[in-house]
C-alpha atoms as a PDB file:
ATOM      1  CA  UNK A   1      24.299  10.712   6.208  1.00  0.00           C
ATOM      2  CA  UNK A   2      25.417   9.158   2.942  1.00  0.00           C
ATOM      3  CA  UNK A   3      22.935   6.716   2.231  1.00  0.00           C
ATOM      4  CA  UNK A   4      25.906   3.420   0.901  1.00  0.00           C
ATOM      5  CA  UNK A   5      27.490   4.745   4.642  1.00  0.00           C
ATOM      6  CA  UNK A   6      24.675   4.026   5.934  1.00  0.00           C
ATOM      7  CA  UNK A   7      23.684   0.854   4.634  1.00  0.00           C
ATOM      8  CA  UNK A   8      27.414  -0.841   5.225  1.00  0.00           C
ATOM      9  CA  UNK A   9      26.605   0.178   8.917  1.00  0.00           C
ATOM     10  CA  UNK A  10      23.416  -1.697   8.745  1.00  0.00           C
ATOM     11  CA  UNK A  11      24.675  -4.614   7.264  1.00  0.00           C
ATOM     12  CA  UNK A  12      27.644  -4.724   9.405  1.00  0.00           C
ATOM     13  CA  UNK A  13      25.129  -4.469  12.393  1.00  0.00           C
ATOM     14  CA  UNK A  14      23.108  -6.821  11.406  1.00  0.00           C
ATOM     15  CA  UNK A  15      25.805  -9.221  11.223  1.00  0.00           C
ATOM     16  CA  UNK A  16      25.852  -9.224  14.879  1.00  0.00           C
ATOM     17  CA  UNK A  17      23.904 -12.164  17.001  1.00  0.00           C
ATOM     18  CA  UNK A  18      20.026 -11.071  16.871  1.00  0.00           C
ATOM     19  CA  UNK A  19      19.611  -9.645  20.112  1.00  0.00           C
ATOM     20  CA  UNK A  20      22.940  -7.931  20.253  1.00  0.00           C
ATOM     21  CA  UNK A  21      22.090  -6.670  16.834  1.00  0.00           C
ATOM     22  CA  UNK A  22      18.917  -5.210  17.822  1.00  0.00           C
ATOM     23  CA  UNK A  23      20.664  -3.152  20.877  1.00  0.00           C
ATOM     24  CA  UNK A  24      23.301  -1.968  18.904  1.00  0.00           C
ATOM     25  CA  UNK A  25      21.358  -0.762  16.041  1.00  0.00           C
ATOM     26  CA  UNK A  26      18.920   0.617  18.723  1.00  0.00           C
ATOM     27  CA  UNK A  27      21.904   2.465  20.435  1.00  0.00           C
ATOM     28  CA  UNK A  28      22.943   4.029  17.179  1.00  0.00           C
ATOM     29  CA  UNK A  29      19.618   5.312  16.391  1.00  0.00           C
ATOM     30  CA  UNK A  30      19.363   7.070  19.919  1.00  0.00           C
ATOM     31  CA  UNK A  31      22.859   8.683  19.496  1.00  0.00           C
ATOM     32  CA  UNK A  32      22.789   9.278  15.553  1.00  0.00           C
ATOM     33  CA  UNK A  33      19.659   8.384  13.918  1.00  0.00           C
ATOM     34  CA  UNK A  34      16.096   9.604  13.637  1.00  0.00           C
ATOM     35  CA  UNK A  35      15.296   8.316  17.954  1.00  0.00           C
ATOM     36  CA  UNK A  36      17.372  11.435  18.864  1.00  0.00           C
ATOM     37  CA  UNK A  37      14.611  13.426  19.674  1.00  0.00           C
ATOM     38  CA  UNK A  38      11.579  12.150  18.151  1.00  0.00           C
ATOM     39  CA  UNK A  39       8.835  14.215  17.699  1.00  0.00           C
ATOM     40  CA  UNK A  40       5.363  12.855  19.120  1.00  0.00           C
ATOM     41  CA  UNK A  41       3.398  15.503  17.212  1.00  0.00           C
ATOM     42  CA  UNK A  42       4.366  13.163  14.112  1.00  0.00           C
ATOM     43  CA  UNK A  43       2.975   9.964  15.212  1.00  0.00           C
ATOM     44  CA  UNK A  44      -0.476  11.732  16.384  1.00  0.00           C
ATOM     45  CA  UNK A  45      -0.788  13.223  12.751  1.00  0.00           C
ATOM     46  CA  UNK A  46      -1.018   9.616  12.008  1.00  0.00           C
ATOM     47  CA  UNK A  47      -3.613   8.952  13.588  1.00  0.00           C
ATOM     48  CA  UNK A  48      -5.535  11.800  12.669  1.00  0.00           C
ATOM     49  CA  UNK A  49      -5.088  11.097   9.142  1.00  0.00           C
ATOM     50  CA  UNK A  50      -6.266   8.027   9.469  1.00  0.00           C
ATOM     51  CA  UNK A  51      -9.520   8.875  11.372  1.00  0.00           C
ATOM     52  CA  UNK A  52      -9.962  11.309   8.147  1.00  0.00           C
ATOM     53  CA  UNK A  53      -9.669   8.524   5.905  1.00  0.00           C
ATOM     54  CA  UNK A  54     -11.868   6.822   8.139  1.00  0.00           C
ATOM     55  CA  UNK A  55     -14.610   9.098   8.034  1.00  0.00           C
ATOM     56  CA  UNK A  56     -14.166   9.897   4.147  1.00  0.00           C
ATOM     57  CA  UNK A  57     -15.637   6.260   3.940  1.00  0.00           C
ATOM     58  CA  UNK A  58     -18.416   6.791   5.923  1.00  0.00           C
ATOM     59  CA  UNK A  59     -17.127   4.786   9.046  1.00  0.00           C
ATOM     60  CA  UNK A  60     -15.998   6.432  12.307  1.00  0.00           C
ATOM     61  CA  UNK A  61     -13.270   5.369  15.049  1.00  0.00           C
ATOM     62  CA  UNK A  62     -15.219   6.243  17.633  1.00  0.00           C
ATOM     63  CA  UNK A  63     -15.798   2.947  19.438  1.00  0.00           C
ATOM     64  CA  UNK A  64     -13.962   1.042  16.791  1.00  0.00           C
ATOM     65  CA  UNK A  65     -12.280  -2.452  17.464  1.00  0.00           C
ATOM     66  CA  UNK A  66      -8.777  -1.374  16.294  1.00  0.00           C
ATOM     67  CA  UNK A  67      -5.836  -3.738  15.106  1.00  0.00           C
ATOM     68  CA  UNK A  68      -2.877  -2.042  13.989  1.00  0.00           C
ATOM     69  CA  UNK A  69       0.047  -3.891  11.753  1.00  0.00           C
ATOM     70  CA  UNK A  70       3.370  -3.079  12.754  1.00  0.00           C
ATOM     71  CA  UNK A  71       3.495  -1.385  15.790  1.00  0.00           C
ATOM     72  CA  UNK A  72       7.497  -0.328  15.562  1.00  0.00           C
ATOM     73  CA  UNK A  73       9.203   1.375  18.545  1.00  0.00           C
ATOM     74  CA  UNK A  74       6.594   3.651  20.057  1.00  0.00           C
ATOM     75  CA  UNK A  75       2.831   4.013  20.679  1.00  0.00           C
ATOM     76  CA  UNK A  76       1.738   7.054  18.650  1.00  0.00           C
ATOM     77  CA  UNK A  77      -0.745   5.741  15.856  1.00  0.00           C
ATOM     78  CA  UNK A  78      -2.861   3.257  18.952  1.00  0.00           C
ATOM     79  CA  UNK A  79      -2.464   6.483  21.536  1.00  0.00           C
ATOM     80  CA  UNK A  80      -3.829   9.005  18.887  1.00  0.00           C
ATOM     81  CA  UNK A  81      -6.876   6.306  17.821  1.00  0.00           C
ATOM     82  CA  UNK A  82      -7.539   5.899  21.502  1.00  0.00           C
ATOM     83  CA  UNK A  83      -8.073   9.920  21.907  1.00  0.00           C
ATOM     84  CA  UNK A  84     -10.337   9.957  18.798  1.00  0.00           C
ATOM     85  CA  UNK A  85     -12.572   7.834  20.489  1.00  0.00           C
ATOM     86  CA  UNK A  86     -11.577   3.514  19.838  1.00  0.00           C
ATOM     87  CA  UNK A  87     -12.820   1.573  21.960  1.00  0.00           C
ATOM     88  CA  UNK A  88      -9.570  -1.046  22.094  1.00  0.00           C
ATOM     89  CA  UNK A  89      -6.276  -1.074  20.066  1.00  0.00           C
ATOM     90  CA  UNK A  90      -4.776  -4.165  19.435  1.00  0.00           C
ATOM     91  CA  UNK A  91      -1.497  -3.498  18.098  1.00  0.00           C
ATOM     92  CA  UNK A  92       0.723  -6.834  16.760  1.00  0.00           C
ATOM     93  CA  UNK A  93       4.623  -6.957  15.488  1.00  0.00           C
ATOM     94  CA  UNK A  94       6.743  -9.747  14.008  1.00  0.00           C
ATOM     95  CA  UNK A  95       9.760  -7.854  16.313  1.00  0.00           C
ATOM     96  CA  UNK A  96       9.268  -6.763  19.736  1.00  0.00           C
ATOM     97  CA  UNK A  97      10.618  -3.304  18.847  1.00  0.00           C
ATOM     98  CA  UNK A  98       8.451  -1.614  21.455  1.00  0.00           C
ATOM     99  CA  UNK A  99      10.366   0.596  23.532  1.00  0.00           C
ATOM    100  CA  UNK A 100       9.082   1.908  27.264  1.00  0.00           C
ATOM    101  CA  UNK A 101      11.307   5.015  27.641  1.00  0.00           C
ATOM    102  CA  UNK A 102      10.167   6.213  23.931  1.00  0.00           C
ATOM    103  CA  UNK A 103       6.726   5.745  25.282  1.00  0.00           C
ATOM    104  CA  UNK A 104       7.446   7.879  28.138  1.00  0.00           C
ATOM    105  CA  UNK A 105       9.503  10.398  26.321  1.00  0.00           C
ATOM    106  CA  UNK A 106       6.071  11.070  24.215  1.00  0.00           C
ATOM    107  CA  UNK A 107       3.993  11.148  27.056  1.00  0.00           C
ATOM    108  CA  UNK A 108       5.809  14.246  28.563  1.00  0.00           C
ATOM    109  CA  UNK A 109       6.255  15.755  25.317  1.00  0.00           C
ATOM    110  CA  UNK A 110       2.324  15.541  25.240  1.00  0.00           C
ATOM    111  CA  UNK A 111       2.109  16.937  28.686  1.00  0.00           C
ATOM    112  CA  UNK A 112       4.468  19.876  27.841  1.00  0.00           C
ATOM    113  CA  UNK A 113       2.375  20.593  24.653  1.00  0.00           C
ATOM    114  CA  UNK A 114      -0.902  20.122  25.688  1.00  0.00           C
ATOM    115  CA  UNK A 115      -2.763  22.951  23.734  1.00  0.00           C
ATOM    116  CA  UNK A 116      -0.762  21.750  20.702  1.00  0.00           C
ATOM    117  CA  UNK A 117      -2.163  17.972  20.516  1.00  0.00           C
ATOM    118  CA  UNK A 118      -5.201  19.371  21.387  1.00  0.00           C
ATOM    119  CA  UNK A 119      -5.420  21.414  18.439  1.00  0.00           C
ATOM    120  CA  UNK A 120      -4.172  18.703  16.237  1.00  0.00           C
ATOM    121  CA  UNK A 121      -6.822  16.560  17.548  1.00  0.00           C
ATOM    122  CA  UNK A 122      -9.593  18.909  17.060  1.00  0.00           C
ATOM    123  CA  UNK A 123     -13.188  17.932  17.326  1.00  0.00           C
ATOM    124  CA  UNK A 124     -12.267  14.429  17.631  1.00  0.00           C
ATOM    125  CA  UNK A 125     -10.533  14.629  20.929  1.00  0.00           C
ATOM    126  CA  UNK A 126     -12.728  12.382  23.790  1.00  0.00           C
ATOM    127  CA  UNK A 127     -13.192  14.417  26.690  1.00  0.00           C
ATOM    128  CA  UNK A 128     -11.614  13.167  29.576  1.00  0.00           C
ATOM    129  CA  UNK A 129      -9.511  10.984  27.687  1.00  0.00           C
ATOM    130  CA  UNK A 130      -6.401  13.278  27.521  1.00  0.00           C
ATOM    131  CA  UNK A 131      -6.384  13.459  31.218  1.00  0.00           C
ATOM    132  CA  UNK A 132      -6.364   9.886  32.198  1.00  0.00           C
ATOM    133  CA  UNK A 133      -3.069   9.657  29.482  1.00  0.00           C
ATOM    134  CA  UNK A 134      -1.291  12.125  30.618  1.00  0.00           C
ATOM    135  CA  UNK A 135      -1.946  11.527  34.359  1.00  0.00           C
ATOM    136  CA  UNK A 136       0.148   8.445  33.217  1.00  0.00           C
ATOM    137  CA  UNK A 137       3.279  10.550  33.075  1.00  0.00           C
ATOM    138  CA  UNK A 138       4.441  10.371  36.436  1.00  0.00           C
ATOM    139  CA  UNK A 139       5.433   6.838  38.148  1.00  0.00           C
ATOM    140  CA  UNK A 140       5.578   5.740  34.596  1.00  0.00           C
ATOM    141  CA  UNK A 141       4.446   2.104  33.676  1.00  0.00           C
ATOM    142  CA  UNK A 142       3.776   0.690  30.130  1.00  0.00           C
ATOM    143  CA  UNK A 143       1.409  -1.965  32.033  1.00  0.00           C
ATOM    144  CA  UNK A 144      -0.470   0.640  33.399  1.00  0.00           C
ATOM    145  CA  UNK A 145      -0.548   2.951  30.490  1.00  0.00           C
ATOM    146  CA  UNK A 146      -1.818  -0.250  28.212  1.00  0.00           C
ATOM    147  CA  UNK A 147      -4.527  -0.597  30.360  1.00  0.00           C
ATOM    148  CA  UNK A 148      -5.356   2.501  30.837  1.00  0.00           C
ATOM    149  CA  UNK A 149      -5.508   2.932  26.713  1.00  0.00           C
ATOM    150  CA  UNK A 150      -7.188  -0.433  26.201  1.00  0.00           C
ATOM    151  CA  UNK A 151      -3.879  -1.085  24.325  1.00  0.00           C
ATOM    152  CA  UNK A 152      -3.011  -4.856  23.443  1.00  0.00           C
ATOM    153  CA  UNK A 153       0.550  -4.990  22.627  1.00  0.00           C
ATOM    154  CA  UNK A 154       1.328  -8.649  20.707  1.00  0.00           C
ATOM    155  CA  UNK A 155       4.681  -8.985  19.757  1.00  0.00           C
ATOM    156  CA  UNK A 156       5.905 -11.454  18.763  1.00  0.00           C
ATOM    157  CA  UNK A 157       2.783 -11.955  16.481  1.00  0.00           C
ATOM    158  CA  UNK A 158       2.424 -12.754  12.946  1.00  0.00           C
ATOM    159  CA  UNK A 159      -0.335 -10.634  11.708  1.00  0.00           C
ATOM    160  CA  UNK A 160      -1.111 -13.037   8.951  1.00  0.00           C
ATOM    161  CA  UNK A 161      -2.340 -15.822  11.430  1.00  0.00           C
ATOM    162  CA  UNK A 162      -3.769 -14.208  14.651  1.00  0.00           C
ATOM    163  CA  UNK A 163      -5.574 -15.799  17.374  1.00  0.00           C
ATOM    164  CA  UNK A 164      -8.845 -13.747  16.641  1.00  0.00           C
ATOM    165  CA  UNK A 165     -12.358 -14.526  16.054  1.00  0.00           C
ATOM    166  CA  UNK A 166     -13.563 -13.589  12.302  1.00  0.00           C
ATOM    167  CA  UNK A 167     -15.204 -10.496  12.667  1.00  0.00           C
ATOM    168  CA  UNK A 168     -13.417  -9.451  16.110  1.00  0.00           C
ATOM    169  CA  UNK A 169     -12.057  -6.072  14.752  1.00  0.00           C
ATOM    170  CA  UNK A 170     -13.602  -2.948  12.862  1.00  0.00           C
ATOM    171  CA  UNK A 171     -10.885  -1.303  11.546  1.00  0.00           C
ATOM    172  CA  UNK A 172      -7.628  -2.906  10.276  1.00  0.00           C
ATOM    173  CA  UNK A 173      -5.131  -0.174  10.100  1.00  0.00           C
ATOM    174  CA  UNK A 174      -0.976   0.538   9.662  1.00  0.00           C
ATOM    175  CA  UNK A 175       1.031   3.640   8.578  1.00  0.00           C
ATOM    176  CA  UNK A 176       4.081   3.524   6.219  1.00  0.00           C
ATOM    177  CA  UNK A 177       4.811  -0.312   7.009  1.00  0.00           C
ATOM    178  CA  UNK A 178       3.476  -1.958   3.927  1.00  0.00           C
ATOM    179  CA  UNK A 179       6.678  -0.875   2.284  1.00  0.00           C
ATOM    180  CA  UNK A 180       8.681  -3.157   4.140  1.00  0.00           C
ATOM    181  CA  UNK A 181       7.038  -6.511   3.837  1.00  0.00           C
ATOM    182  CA  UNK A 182       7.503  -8.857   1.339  1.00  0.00           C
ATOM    183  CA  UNK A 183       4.426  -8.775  -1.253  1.00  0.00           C
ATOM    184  CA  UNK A 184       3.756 -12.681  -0.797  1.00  0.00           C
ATOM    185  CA  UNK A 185       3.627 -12.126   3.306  1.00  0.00           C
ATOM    186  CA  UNK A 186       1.605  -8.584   2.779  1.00  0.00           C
ATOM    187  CA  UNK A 187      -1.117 -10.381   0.926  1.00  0.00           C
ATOM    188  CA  UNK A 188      -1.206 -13.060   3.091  1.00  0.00           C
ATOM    189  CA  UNK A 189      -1.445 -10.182   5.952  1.00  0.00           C
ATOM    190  CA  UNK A 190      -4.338  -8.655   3.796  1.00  0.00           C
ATOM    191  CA  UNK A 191      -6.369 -12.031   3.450  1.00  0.00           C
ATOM    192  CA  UNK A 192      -6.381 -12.309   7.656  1.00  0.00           C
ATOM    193  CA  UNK A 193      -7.644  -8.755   7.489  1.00  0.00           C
ATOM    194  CA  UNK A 194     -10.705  -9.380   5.225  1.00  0.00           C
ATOM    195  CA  UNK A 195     -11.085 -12.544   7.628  1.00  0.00           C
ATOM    196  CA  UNK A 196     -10.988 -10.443  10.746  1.00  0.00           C
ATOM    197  CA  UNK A 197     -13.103  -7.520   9.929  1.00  0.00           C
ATOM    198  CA  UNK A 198     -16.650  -7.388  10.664  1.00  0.00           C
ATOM    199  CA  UNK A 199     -18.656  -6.725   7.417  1.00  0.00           C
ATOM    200  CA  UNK A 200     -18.549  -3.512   6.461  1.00  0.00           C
ATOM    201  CA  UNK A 201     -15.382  -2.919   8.300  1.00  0.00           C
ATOM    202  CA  UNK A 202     -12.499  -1.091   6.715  1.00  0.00           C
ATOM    203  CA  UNK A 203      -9.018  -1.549   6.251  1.00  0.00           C
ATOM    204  CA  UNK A 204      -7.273   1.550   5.817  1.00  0.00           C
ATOM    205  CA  UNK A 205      -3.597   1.979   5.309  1.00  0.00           C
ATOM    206  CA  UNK A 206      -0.896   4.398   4.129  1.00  0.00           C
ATOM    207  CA  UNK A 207       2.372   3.804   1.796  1.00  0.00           C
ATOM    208  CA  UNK A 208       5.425   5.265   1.669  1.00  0.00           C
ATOM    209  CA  UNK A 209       6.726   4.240  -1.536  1.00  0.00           C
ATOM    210  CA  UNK A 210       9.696   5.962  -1.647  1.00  0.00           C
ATOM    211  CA  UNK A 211      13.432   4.924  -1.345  1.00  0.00           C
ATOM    212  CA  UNK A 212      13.829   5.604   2.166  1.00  0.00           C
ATOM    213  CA  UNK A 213      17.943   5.882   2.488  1.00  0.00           C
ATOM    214  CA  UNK A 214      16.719   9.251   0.669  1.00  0.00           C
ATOM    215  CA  UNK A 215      14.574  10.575   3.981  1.00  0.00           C
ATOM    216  CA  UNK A 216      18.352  11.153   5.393  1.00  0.00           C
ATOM    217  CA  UNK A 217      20.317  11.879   2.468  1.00  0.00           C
ATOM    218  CA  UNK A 218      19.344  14.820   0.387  1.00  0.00           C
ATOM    219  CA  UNK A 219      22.053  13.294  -2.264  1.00  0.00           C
ATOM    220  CA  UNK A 220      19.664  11.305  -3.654  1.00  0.00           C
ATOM    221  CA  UNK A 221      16.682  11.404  -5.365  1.00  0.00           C
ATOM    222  CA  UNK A 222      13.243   9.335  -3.922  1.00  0.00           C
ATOM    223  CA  UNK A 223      13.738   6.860  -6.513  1.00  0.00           C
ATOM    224  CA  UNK A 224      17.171   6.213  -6.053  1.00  0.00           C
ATOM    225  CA  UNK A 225      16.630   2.279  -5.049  1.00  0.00           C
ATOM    226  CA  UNK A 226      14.359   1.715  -8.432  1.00  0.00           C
ATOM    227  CA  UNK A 227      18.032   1.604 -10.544  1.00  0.00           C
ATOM    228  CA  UNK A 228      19.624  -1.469  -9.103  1.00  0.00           C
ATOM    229  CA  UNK A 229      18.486  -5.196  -9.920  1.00  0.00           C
ATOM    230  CA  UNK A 230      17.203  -7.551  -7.004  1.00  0.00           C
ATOM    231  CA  UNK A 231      20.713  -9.015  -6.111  1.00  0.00           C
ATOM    232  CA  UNK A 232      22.380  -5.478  -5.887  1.00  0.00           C
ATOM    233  CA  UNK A 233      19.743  -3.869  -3.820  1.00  0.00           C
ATOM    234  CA  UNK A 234      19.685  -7.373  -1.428  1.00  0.00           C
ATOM    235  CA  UNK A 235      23.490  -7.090  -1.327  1.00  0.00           C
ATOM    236  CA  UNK A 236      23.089  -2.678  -0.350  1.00  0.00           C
ATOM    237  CA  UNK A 237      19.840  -3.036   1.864  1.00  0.00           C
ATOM    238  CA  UNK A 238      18.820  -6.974   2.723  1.00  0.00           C
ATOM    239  CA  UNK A 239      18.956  -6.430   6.261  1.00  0.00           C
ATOM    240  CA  UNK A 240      16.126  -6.362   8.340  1.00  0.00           C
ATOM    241  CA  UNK A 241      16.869  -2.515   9.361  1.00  0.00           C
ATOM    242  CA  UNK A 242      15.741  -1.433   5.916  1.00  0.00           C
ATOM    243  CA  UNK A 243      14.365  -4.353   4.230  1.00  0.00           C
ATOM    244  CA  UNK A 244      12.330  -2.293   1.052  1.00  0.00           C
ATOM    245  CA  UNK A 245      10.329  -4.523  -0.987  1.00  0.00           C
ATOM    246  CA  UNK A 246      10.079  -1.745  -4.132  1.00  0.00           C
ATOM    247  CA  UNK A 247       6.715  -2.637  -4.750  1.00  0.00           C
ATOM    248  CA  UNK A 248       4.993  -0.225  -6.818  1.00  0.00           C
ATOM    249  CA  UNK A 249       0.935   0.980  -7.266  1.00  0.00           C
ATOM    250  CA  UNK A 250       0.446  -1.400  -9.685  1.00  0.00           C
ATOM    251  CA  UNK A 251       1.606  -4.018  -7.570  1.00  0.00           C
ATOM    252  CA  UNK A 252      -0.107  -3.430  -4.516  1.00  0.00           C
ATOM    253  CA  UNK A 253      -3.421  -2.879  -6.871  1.00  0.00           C
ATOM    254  CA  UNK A 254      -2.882  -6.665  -7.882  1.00  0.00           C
ATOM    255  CA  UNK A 255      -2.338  -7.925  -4.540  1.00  0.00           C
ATOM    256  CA  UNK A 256      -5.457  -6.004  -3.127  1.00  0.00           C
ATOM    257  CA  UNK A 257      -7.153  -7.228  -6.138  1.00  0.00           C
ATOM    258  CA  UNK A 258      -6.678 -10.821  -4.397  1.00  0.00           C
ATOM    259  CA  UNK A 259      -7.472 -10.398  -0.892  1.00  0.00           C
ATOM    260  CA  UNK A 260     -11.141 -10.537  -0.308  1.00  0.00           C
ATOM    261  CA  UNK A 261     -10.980  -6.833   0.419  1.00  0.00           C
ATOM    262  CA  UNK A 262     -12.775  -4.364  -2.592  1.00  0.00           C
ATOM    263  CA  UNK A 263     -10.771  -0.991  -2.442  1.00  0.00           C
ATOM    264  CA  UNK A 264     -13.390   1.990  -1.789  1.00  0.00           C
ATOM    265  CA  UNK A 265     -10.858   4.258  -1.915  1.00  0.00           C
ATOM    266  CA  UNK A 266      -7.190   4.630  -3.810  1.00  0.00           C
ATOM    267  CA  UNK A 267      -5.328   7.593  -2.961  1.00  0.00           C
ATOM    268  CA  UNK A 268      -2.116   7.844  -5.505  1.00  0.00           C
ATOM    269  CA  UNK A 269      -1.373  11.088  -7.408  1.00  0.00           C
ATOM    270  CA  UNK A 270       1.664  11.003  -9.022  1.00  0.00           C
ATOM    271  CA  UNK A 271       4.878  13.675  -8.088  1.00  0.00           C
ATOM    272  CA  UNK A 272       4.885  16.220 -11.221  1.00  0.00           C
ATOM    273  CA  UNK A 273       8.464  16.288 -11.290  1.00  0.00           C
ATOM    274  CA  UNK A 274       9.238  13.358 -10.755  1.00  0.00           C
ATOM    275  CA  UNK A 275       7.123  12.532 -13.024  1.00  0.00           C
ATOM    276  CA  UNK A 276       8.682  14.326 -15.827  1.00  0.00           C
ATOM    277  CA  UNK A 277      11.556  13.181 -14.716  1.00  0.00           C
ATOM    278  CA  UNK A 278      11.016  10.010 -15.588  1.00  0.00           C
ATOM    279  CA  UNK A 279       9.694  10.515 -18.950  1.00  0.00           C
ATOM    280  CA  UNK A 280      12.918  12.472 -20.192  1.00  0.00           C
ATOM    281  CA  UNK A 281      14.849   9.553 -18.655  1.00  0.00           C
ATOM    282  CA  UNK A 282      16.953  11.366 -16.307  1.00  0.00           C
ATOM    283  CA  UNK A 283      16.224   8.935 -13.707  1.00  0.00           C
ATOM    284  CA  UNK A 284      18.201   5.656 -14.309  1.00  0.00           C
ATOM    285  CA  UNK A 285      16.280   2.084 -13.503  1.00  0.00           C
ATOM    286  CA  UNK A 286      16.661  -1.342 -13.199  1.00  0.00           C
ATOM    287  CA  UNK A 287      14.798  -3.675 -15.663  1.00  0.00           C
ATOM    288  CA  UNK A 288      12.491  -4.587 -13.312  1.00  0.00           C
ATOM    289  CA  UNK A 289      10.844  -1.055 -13.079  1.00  0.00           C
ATOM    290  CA  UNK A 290      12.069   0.175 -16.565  1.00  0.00           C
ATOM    291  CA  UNK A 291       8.825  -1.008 -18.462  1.00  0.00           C
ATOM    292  CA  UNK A 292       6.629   1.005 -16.067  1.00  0.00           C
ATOM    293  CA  UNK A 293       4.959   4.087 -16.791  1.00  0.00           C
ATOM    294  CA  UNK A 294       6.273   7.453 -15.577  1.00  0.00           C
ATOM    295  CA  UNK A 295       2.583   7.966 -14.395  1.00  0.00           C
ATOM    296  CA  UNK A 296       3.033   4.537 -11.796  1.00  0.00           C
ATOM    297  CA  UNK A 297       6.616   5.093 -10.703  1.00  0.00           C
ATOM    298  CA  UNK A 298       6.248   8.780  -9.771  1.00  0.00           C
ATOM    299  CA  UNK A 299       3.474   7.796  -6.995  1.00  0.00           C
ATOM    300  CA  UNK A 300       5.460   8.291  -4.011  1.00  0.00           C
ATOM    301  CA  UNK A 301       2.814   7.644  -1.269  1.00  0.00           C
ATOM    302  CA  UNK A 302      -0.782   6.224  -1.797  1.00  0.00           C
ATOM    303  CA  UNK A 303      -3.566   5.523   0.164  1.00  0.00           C
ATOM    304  CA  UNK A 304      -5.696   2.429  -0.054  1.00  0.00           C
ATOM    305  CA  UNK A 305      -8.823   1.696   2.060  1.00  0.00           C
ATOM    306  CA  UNK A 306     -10.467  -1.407   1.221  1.00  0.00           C
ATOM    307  CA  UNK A 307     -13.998  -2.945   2.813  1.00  0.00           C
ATOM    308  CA  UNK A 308     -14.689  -5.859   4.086  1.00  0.00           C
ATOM    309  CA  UNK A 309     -18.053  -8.476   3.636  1.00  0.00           C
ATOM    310  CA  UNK A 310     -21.242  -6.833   3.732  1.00  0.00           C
ATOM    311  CA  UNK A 311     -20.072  -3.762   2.280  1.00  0.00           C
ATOM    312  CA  UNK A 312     -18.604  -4.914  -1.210  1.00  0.00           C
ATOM    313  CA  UNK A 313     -19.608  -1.087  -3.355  1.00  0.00           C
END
């Protein structure tokens, strides 16, 4: 879909009173958007990839104290942690997005492709655990299937003030939600997390820094959103369906470089072509991003696992 389309249907939506606004936009996404058949095979990657980062910093998530910002529509990232081995998920949203019958929907995909999430899963797969979930299938309850999981579903819940003891969690984790919180809330968000996690714990998240309107329009390029100033971008995309805060490495270095948390590990290779790109100025942008170097903007997803307390290296 043309991405402007797009965003005047957004903005139009969100226009709407705010729980009308959410079913509506819902309803669209089921019909037209990306919820028309959502692949569950996605969402376990997640969680895979963040057991590898995980384990690439000497930690494990087997029998980890999980909590989990931004937990969005569906279950996949606390599900797929839960197979590796956690011992509890506790998963928190500003928006109770959470949505049963996409729940469900993944469970029976899961069922009908067994052998494939168990491949995905690999050596990490719990025995037994797989069973219990997808035993969960039939006479379907999001209750039971919490429980079952050792899932705690907050929402809402502002996951820069929780009601948890310092040192409650091991592993403070999200995937591809960092992009769409502001950068004073994120390090605020960041700051609980270095009060929450036991020493030595980890926080380990993933960034998708690219313009997302781009994901469903092949029109545009990834860094289509860098060429408009903060009113004209606020005016295309201020709603709270695809709020972007265009925060780039070097700003999410600073803010980590404030939280408490030391980075162990800062995944960020910049895109070759878009790269070069940017150094023969084919790609047009806004003041705010035009003093950055080609080597920063062309980072299109990064990594960044930071420690907690006792385990400052």
């Amino acid at each position: 879909m043309n991405w402007r389309l797009k965003a005047a249907i957004q903005n139009a939506i969100a226009l709407l009173p705010g729980p009308l606004s959410q079913r509506v936009y819902y309803a669209m996404q089921r019909r037209f958007g990306g919820l028309r058949s959502p692949a569950v095979e996605d969402k376990l990657r997640q969680g895979v990839e963040v057991a590898e980062r995980v384990e690439a910093n000497g930690a494990t998530v087997v029998g980890a104290r999980v909590l989990e910002v931004g937990t969005g529509r569906r279950l996949g990232l606390p599900l797929a942690l839960w197979l590796q081995g956690a011992e509890r998920v506790t998963t928190v949203d500003l928006n109770p997005y959470l949505r049963a019958e996409l729940v469900h929907e993944d469970l029976l995909q899961m069922r009908d492709q067994r052998a494939r999430v168990e491949s995905l899963l690999g050596r990490r797969l719990v025995p037994g655990r797989l069973d219990a979930l997808l035993a969960l299938a039939d006479g379907f309850s999001l209750e039971r299937l919490c429980g079952t999981c050792a899932i705690d579903y907050r929402s809402p819940a502002d996951a820069a003030a929780l009601d948890l003891a310092d040192g409650a969690i091991d592993l403070h984790v999200s995937y591809e939600v960092m992009e769409h919180i502001p950068g004073p809330v994120l390090e605020a968000i960041l700051g609980e997390a270095a009060r929450l996690l036991r020493p030595g714990g980890l926080a380990v998240h993933c960034i998708d820094l690219t313009d997302h309107f781009s994901h469903s329009d092949p029109g545009i390029g990834p860094l289509n959103f860098l060429r408009f100033g903060e009113r004209g971008f606020r005016l295309l995309a201020g709603n709270g369906f695809m709020y972007m805060n265009r925060l780039q490495v070097d700003d999410y270095d600073a803010i980590w470089a404030r939280t408490g948390l030391v980075v162990r590990e800062r995944l960020a290779e910049p895109d070759p072509n878009v790269a070069a790109a940017l150094a023969a100025g084919a790609i047009p942008l806004a003041p705010r991003f035009a003093g950055k170097p080609p080597g920063v903007l062309a980072v299109l997803r990064a990594w960044y696992v930071g420690a907690a307390g006792g385990d400052r290296r």
